[in-house]
N, C-alpha and C. Protein backbone atom coordinates (compact mmCIF):
# COMPACT_ATOMS: atom_id res chain seq x y z
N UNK A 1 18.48 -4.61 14.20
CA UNK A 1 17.49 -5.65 14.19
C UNK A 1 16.68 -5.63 12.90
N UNK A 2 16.54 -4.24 12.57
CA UNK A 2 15.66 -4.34 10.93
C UNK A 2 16.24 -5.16 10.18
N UNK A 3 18.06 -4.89 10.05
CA UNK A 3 18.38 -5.35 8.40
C UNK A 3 18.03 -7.16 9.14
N UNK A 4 17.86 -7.62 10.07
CA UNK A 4 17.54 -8.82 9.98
C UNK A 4 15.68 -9.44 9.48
N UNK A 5 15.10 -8.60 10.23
CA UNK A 5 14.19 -8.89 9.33
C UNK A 5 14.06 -8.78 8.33
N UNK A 6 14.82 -7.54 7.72
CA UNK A 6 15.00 -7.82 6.48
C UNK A 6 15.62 -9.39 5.41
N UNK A 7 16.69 -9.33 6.50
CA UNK A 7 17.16 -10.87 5.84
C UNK A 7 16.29 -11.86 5.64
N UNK A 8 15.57 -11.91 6.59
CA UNK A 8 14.59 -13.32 6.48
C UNK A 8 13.49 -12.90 5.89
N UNK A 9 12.83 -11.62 5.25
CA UNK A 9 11.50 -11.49 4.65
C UNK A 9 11.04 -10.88 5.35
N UNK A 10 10.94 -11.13 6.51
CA UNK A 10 9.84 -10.68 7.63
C UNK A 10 9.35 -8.30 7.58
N UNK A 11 7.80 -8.83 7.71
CA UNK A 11 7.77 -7.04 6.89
C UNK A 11 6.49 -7.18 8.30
N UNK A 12 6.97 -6.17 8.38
CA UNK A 12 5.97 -5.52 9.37
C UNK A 12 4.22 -5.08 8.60
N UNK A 13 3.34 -4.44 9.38
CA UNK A 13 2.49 -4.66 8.64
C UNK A 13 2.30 -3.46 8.23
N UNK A 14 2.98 -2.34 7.96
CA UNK A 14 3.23 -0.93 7.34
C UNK A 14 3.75 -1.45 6.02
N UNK A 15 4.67 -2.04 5.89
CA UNK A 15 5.90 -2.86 4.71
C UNK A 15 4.59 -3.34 4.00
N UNK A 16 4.07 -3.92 4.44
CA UNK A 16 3.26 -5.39 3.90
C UNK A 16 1.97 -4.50 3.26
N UNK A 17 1.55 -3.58 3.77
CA UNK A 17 0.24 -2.87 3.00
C UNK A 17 1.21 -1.55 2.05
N UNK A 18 2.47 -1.00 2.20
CA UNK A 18 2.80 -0.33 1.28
C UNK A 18 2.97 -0.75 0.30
N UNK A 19 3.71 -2.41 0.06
CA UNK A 19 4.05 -3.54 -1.11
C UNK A 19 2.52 -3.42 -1.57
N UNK A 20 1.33 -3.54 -0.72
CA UNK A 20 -0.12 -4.07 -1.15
C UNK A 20 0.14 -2.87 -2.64
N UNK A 21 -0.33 -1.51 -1.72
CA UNK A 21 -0.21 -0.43 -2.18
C UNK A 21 0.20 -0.27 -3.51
N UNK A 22 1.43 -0.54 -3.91
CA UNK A 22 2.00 -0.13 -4.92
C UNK A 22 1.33 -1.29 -5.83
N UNK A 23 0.96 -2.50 -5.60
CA UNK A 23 0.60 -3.40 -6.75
C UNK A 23 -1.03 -2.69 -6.96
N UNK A 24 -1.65 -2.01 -6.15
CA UNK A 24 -2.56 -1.53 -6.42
C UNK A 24 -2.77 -0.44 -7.59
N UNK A 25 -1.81 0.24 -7.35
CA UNK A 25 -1.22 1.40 -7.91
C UNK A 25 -1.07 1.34 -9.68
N UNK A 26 -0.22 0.03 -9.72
CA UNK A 26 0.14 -0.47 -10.98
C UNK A 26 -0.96 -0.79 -11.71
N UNK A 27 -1.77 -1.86 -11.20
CA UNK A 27 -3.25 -2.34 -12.19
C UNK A 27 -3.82 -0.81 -11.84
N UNK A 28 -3.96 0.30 -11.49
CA UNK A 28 -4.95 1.67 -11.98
C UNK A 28 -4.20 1.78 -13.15
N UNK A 29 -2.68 1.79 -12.96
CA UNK A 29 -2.28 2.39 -14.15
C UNK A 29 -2.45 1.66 -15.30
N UNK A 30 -2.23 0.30 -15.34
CA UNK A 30 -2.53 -0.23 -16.14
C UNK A 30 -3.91 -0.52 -16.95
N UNK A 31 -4.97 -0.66 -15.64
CA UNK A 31 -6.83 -0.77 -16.43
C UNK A 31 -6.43 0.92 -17.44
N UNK A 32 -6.00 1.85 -16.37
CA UNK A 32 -6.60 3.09 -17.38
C UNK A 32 -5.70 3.19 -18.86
N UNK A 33 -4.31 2.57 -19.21
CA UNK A 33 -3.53 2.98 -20.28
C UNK A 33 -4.68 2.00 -21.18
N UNK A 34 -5.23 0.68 -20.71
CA UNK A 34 -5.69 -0.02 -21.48
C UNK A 34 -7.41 0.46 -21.99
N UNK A 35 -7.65 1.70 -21.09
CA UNK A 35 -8.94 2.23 -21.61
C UNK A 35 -10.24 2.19 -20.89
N UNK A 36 -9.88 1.20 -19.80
CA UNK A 36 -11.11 0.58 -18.75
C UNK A 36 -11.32 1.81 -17.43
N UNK A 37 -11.68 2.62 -17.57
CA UNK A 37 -11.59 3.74 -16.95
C UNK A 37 -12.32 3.18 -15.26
N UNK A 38 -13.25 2.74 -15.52
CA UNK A 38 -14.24 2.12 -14.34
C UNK A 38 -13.54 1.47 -13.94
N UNK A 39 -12.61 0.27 -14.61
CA UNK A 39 -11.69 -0.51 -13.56
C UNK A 39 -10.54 0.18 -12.21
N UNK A 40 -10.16 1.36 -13.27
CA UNK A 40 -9.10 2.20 -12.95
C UNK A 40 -9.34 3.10 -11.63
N UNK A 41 -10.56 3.42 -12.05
CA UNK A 41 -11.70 4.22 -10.84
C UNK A 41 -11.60 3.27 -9.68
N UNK A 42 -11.84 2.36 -9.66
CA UNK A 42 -12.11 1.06 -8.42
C UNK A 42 -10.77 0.92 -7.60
N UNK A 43 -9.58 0.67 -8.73
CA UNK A 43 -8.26 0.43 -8.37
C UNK A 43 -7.84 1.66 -7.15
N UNK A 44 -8.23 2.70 -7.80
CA UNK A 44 -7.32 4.16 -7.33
C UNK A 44 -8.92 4.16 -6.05
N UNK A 45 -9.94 3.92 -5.60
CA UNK A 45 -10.33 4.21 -4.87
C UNK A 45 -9.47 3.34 -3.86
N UNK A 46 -9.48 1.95 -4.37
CA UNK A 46 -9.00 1.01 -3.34
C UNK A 46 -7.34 1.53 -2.47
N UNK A 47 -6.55 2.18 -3.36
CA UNK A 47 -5.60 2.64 -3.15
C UNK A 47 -5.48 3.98 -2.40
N UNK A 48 -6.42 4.44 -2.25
CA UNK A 48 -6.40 5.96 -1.09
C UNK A 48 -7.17 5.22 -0.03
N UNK A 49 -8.18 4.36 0.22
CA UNK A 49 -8.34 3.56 1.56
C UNK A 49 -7.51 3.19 2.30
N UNK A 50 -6.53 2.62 1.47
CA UNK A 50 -5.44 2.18 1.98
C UNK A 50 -4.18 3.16 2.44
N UNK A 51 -4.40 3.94 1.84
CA UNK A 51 -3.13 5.01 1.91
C UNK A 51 -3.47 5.54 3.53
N UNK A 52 -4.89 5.91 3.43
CA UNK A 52 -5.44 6.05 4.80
C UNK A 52 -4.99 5.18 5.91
N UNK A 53 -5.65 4.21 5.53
CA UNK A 53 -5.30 2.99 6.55
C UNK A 53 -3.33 3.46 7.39
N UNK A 54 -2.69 3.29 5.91
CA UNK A 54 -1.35 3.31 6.65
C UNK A 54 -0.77 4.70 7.55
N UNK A 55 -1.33 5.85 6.90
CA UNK A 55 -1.08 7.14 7.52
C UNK A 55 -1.60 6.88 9.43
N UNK A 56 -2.54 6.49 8.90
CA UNK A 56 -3.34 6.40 10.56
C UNK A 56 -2.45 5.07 11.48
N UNK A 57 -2.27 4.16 10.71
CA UNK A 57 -1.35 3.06 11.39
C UNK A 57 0.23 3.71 11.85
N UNK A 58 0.81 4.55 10.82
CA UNK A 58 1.89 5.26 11.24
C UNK A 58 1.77 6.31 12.44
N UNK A 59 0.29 6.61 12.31
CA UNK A 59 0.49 7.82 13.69
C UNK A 59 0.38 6.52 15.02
N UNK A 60 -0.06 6.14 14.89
CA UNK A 60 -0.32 5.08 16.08
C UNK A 60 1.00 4.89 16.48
N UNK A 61 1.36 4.42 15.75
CA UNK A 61 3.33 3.94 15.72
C UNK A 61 3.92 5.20 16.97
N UNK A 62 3.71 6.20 16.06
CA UNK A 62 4.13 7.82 16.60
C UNK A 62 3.93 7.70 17.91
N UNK A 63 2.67 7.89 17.90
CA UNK A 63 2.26 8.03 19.31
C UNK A 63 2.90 7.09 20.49
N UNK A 64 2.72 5.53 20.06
CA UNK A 64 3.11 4.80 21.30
C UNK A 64 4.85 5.06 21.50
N UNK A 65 5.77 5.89 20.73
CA UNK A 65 7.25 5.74 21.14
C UNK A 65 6.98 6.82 21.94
């Protein structure tokens, strides 16, 4: 049943905040190569909230099988 959601797009909402995730990931790396350290700071906080978020959404997962 996955590779079909896969076919059609369809992302669960683990998928959908890890994709968030990684574009998050990219602008830290990017504010900081470009020197904006404070931007970079903001980025990478926003990005361990989230990392949170999904760890805790995955145990949930855990738990209810």
């Amino acid at each position: 049943m996955k590779w079909l959601f896969r076919l059609l797009g369809i992302k669960s909402s683990i998928e959908k905040k890890k994709d968030r995730l990684i574009l998050i990931q990219k602008n830290a790396f990017n504010a900081q190569r470009n020197g904006d350290l404070r931007l970079a700071g903001k980025y990478l906080l926003e990005a361990e909230i989230l990392e949170t978020k999904i760890l805790e959404e995955m145990e949930e997962n855990n738990e209810r099988r």
